[in-house]
PDB file of N, CA and C in Angstrom:
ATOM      1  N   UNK A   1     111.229 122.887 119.451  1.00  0.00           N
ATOM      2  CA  UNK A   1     110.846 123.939 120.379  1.00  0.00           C
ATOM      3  C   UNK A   1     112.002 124.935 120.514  1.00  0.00           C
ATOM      4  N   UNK A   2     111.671 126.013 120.450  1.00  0.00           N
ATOM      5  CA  UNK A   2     112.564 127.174 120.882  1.00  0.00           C
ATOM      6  C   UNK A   2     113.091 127.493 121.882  1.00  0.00           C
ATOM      7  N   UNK A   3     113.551 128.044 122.549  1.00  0.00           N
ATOM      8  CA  UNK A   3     113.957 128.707 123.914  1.00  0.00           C
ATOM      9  C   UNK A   3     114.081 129.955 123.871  1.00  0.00           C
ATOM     10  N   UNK A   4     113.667 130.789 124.887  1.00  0.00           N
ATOM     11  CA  UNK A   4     114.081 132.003 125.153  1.00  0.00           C
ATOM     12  C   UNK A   4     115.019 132.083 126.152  1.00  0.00           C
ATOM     13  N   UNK A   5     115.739 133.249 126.449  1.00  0.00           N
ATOM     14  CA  UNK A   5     117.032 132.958 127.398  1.00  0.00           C
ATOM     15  C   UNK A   5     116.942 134.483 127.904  1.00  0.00           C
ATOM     16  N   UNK A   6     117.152 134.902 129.556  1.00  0.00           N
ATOM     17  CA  UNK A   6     117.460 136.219 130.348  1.00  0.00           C
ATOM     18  C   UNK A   6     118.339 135.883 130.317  1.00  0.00           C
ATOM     19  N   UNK A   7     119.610 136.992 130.367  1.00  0.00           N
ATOM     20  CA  UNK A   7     120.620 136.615 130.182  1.00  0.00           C
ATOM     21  C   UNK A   7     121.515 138.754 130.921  1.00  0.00           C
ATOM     22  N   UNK A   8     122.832 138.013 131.792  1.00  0.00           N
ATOM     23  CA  UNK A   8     123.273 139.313 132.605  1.00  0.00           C
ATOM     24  C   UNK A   8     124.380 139.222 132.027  1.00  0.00           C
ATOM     25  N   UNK A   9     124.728 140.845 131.428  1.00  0.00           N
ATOM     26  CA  UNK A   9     126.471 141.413 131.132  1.00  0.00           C
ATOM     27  C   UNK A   9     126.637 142.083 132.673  1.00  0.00           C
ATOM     28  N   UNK A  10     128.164 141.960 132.271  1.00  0.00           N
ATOM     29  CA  UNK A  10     129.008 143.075 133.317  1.00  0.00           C
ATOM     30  C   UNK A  10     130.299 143.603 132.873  1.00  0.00           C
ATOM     31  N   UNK A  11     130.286 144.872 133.184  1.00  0.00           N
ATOM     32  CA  UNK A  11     131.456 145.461 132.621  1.00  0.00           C
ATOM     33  C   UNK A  11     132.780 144.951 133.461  1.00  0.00           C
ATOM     34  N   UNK A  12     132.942 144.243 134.385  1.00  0.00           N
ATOM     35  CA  UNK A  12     133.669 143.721 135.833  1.00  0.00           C
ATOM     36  C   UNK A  12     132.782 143.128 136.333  1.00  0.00           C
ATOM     37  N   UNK A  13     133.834 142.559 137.306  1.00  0.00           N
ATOM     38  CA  UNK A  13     132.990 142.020 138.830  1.00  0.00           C
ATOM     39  C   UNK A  13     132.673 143.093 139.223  1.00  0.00           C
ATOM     40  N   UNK A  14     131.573 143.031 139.808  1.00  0.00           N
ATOM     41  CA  UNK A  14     130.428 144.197 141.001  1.00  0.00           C
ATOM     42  C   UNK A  14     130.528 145.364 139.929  1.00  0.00           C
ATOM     43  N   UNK A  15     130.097 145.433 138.733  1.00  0.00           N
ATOM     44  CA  UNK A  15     130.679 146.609 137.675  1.00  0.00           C
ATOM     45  C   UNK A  15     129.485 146.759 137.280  1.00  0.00           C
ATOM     46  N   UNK A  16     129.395 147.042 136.466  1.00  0.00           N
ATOM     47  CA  UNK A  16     127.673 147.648 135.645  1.00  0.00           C
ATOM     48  C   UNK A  16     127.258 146.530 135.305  1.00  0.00           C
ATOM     49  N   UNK A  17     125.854 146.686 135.100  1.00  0.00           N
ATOM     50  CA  UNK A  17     124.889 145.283 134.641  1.00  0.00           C
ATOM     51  C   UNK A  17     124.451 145.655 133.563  1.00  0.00           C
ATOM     52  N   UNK A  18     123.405 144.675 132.472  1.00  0.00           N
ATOM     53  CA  UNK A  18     123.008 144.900 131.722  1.00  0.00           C
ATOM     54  C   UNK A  18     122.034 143.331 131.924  1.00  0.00           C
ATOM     55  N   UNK A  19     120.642 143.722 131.449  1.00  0.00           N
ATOM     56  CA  UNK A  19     119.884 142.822 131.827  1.00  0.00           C
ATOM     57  C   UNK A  19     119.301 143.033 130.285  1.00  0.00           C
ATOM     58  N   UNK A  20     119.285 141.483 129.278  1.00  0.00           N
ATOM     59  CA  UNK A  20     118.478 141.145 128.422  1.00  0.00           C
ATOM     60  C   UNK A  20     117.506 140.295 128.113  1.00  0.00           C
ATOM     61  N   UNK A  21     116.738 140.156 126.805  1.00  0.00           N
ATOM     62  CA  UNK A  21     116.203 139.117 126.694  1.00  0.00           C
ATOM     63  C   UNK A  21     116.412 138.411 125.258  1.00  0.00           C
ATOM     64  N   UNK A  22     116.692 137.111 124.736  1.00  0.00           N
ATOM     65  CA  UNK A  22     117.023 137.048 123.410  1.00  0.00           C
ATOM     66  C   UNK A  22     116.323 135.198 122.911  1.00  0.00           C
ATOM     67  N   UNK A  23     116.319 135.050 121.611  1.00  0.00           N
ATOM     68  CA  UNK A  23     115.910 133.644 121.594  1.00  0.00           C
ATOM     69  C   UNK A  23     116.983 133.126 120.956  1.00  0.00           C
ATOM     70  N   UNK A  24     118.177 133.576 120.778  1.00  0.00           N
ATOM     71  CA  UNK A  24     119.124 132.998 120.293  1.00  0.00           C
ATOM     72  C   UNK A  24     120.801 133.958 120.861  1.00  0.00           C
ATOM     73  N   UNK A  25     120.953 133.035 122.171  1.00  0.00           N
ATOM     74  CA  UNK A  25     121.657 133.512 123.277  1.00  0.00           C
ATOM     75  C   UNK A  25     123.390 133.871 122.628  1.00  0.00           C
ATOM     76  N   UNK A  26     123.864 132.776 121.908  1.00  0.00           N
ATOM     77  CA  UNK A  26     125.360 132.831 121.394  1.00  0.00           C
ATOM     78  C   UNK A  26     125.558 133.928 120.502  1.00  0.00           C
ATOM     79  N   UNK A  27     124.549 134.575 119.456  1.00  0.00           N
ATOM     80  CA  UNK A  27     124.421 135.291 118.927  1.00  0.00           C
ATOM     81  C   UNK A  27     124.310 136.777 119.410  1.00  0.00           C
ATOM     82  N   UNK A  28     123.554 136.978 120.082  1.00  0.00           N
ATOM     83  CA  UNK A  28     123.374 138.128 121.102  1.00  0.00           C
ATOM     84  C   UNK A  28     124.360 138.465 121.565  1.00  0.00           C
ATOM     85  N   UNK A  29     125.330 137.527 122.326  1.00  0.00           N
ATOM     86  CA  UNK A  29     126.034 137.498 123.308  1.00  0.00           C
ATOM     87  C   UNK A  29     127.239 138.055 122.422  1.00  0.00           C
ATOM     88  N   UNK A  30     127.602 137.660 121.056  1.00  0.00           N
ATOM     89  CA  UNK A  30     128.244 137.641 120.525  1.00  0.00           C
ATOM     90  C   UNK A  30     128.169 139.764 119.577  1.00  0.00           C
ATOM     91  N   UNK A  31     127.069 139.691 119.313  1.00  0.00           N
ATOM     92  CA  UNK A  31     126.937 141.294 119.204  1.00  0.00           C
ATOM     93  C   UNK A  31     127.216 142.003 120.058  1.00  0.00           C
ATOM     94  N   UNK A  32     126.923 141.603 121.055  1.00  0.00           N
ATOM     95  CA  UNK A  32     127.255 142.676 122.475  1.00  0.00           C
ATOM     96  C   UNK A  32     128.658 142.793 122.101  1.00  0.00           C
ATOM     97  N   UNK A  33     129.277 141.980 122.421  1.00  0.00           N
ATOM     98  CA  UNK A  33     130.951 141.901 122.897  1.00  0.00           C
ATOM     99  C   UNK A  33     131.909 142.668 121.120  1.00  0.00           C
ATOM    100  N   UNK A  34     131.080 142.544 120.543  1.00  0.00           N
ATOM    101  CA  UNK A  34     131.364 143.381 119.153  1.00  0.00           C
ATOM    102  C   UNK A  34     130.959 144.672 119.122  1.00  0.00           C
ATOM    103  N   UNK A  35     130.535 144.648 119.994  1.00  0.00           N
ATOM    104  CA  UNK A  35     129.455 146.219 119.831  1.00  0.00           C
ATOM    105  C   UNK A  35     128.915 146.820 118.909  1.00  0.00           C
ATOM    106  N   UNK A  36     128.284 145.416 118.330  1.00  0.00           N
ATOM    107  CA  UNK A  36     127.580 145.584 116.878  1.00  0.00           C
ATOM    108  C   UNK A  36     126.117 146.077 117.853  1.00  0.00           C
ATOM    109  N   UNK A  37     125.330 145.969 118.807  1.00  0.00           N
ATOM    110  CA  UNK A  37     124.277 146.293 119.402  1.00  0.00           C
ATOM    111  C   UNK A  37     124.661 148.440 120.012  1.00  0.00           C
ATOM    112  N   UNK A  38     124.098 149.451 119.287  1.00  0.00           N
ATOM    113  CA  UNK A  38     123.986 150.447 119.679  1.00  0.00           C
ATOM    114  C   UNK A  38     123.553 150.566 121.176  1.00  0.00           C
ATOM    115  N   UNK A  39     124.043 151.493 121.726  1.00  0.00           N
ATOM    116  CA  UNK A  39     122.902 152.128 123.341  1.00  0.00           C
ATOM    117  C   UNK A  39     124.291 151.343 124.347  1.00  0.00           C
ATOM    118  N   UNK A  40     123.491 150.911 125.601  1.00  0.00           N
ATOM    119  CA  UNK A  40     124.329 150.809 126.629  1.00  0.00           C
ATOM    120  C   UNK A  40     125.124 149.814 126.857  1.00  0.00           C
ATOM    121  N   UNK A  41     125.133 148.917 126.089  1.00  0.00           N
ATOM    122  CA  UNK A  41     126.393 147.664 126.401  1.00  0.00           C
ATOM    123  C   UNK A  41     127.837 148.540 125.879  1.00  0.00           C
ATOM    124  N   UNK A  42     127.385 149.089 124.483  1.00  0.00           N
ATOM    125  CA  UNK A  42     128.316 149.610 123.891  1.00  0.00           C
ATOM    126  C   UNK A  42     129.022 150.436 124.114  1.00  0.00           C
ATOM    127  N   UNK A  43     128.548 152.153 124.602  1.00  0.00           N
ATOM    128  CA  UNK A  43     128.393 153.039 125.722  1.00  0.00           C
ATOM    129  C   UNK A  43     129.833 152.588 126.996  1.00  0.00           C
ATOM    130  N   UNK A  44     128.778 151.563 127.612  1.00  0.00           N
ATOM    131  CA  UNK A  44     129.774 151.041 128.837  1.00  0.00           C
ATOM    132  C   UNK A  44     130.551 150.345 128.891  1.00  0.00           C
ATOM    133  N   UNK A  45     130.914 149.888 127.763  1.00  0.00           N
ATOM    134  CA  UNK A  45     131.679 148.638 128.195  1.00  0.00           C
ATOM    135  C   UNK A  45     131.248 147.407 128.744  1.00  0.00           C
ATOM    136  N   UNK A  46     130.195 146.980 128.677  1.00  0.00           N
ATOM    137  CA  UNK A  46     129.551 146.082 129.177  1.00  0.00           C
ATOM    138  C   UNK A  46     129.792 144.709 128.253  1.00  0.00           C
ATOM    139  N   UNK A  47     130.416 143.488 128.698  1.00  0.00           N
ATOM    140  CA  UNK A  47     130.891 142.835 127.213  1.00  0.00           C
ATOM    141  C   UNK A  47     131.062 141.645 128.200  1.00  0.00           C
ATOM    142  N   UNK A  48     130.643 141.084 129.228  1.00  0.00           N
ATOM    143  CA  UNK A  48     130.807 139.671 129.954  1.00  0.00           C
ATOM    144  C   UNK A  48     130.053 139.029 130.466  1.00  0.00           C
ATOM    145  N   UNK A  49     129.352 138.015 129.583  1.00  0.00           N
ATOM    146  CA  UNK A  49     128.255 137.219 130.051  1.00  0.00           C
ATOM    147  C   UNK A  49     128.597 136.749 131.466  1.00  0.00           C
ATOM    148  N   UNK A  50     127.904 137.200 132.405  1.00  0.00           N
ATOM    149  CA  UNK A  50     127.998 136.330 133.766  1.00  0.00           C
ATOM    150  C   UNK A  50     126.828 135.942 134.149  1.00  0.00           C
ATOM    151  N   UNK A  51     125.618 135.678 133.388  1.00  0.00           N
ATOM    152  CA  UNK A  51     124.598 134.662 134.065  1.00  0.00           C
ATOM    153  C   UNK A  51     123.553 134.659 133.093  1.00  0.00           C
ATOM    154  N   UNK A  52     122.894 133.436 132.970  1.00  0.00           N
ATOM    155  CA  UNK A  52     121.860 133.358 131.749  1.00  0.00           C
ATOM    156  C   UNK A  52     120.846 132.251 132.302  1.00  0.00           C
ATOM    157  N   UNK A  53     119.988 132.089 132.324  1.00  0.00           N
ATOM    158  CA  UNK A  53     118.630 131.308 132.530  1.00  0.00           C
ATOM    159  C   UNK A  53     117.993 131.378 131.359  1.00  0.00           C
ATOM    160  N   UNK A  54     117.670 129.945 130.719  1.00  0.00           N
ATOM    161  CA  UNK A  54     116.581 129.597 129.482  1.00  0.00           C
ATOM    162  C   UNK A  54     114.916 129.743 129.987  1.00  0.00           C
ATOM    163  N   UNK A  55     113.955 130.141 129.321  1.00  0.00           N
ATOM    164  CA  UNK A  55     112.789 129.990 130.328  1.00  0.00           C
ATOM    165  C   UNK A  55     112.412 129.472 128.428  1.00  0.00           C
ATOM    166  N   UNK A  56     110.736 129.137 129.082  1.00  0.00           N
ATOM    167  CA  UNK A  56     109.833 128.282 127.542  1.00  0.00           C
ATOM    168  C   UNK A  56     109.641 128.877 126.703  1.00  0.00           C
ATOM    169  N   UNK A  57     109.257 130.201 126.637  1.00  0.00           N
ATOM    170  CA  UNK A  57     108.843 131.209 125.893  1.00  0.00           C
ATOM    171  C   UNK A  57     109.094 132.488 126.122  1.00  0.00           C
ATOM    172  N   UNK A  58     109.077 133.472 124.963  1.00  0.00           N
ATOM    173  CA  UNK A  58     109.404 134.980 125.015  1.00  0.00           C
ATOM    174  C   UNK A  58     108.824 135.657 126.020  1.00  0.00           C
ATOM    175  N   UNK A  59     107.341 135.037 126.491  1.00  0.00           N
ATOM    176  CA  UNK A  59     106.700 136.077 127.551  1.00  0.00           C
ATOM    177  C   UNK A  59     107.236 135.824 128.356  1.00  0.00           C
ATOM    178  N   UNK A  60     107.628 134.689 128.886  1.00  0.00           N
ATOM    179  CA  UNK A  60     108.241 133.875 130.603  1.00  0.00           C
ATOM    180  C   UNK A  60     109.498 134.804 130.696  1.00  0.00           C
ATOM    181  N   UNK A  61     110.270 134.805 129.096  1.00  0.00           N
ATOM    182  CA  UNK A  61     111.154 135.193 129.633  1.00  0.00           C
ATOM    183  C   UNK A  61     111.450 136.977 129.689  1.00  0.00           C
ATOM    184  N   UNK A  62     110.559 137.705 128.853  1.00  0.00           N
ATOM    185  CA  UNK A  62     110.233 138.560 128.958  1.00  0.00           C
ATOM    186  C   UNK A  62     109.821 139.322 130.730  1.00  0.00           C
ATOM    187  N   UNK A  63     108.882 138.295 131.121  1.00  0.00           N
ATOM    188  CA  UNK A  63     108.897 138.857 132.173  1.00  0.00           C
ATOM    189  C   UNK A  63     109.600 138.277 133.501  1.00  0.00           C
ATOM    190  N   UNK A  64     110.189 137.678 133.655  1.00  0.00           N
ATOM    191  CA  UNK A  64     111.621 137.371 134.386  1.00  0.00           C
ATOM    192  C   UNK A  64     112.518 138.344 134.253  1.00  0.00           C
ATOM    193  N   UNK A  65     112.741 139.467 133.040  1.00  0.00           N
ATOM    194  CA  UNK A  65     113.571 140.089 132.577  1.00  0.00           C
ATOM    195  C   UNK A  65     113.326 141.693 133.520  1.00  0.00           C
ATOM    196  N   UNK A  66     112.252 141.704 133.311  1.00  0.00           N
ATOM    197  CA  UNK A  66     111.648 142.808 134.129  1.00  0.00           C
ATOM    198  C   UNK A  66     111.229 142.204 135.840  1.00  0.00           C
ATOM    199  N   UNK A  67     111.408 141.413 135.934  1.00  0.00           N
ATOM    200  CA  UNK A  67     111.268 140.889 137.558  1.00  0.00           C
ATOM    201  C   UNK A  67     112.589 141.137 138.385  1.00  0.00           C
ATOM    202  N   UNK A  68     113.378 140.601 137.445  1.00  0.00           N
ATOM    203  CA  UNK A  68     115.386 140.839 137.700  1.00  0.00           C
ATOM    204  C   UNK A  68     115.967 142.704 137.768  1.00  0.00           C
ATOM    205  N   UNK A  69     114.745 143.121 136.557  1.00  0.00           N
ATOM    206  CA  UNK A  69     115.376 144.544 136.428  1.00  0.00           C
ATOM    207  C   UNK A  69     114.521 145.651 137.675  1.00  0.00           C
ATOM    208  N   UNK A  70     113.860 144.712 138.388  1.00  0.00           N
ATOM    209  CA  UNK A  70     112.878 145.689 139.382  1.00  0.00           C
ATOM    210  C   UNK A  70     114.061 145.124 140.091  1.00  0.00           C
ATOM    211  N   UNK A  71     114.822 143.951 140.344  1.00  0.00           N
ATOM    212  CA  UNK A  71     115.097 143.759 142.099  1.00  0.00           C
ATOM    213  C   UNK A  71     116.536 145.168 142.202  1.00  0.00           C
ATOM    214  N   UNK A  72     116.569 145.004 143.503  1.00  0.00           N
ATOM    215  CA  UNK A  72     117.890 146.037 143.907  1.00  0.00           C
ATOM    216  C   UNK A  72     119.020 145.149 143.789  1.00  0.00           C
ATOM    217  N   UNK A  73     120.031 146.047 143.671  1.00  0.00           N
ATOM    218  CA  UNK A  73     121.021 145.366 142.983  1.00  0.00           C
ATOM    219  C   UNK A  73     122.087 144.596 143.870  1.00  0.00           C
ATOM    220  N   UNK A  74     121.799 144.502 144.688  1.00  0.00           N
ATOM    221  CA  UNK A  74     122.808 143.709 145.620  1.00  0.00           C
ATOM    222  C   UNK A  74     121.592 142.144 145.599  1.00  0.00           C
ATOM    223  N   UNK A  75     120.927 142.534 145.149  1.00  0.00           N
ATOM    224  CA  UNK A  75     120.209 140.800 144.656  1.00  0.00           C
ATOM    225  C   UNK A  75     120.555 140.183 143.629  1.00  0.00           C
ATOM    226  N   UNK A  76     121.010 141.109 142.360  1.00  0.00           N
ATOM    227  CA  UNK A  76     120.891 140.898 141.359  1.00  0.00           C
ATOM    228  C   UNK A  76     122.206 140.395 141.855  1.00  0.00           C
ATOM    229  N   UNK A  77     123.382 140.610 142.243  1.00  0.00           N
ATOM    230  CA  UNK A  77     124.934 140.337 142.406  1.00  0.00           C
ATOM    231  C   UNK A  77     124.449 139.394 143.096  1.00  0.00           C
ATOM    232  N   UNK A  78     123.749 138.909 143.731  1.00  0.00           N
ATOM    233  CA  UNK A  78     123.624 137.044 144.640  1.00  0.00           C
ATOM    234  C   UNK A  78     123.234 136.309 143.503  1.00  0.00           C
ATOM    235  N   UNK A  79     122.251 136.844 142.827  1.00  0.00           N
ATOM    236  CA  UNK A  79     121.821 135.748 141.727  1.00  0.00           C
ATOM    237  C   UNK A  79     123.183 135.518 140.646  1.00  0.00           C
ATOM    238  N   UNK A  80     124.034 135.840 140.481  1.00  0.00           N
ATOM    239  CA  UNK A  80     125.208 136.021 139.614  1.00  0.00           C
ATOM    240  C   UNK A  80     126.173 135.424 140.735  1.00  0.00           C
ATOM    241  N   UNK A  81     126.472 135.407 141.492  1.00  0.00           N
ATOM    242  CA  UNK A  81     127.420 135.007 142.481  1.00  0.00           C
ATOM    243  C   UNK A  81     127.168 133.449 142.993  1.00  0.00           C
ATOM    244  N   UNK A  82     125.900 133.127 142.872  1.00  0.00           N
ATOM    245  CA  UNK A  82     125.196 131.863 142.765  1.00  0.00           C
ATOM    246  C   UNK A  82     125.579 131.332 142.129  1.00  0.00           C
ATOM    247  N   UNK A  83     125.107 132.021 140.314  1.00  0.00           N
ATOM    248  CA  UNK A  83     125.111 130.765 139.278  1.00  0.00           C
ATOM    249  C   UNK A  83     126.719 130.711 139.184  1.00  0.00           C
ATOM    250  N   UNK A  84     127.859 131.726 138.971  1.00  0.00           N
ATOM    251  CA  UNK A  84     128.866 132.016 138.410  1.00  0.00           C
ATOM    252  C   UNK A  84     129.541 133.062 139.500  1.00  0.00           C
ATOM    253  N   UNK A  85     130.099 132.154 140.678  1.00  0.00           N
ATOM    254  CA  UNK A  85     130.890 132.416 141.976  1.00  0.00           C
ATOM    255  C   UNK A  85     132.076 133.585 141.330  1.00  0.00           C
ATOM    256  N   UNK A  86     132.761 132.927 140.241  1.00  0.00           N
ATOM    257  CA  UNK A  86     133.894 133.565 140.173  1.00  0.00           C
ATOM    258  C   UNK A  86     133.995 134.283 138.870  1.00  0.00           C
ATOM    259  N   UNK A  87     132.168 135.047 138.351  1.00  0.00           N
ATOM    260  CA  UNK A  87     132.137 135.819 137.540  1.00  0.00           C
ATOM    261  C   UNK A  87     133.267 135.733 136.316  1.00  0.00           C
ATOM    262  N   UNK A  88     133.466 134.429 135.614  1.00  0.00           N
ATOM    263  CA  UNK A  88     134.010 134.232 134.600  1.00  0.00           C
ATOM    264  C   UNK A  88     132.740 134.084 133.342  1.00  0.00           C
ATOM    265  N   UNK A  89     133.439 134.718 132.584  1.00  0.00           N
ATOM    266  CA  UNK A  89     132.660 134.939 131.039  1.00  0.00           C
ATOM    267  C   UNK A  89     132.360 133.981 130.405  1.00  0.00           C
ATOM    268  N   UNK A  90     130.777 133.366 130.582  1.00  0.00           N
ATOM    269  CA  UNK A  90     130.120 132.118 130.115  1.00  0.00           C
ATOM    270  C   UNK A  90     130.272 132.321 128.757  1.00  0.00           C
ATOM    271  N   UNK A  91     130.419 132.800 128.003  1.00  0.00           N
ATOM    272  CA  UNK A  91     130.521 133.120 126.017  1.00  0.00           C
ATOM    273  C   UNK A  91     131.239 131.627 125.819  1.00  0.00           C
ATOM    274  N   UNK A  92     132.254 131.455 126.067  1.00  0.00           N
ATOM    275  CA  UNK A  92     133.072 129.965 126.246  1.00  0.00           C
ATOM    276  C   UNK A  92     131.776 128.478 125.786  1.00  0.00           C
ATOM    277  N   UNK A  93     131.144 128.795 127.170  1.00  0.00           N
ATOM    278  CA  UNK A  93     130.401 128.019 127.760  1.00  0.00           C
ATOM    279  C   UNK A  93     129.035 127.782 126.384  1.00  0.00           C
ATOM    280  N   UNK A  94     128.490 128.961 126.104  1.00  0.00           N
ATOM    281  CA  UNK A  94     127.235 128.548 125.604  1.00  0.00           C
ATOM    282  C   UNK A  94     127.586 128.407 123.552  1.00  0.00           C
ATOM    283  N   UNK A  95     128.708 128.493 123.316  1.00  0.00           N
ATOM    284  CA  UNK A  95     129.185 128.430 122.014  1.00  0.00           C
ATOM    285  C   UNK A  95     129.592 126.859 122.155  1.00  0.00           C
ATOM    286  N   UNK A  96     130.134 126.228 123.280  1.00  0.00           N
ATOM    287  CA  UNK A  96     130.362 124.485 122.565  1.00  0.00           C
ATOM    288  C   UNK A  96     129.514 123.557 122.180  1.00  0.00           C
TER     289      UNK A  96
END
């Protein structure tokens, strides 16, 4: 079985967001921070995994992705402050 994964950059703490969706999270994560991915990670500086949730499938997680990108953003910083208090860069984490 596969996984799909939402998954949040930040250029800093409380810094710009970037909200994705991918089925192969280390990889992704890993273009971003290369800025092999064109448009706004690259743009901003956006290059620090601080929060990721697996869901079953592309649609689940598809639309989780757009559920996260409707909320206002001082929600989106609780849900990140939740999983990853001290906004350290999970890349570490999902590569062992």
């Amino acid at each position: 079985m596969s996984f799909y994964y939402v998954y949040i950059l930040a250029s800093k703490r409380n810094g710009t967001l970037y909200i994705g969706v991918t089925g192969n999270l280390p990889r992704r994560i890993y273009d971003h921070k290369n800025d092999f991915v064109p448009g706004f990670t690259k743009k901003y500086g956006v290059h620090t995994l601080v929060y990721y949730e697996r869901c079953e499938d592309r649609e689940s997680a598809i639309r989780r992705e757009k559920q996260i990108n409707e909320w206002k953003r001082r929600w989106k910083l609780e849900l990140i402050e939740k999983f990853n208090p001290e906004w350290k860069d999970l890349y570490d984490e999902i590569i062992e």
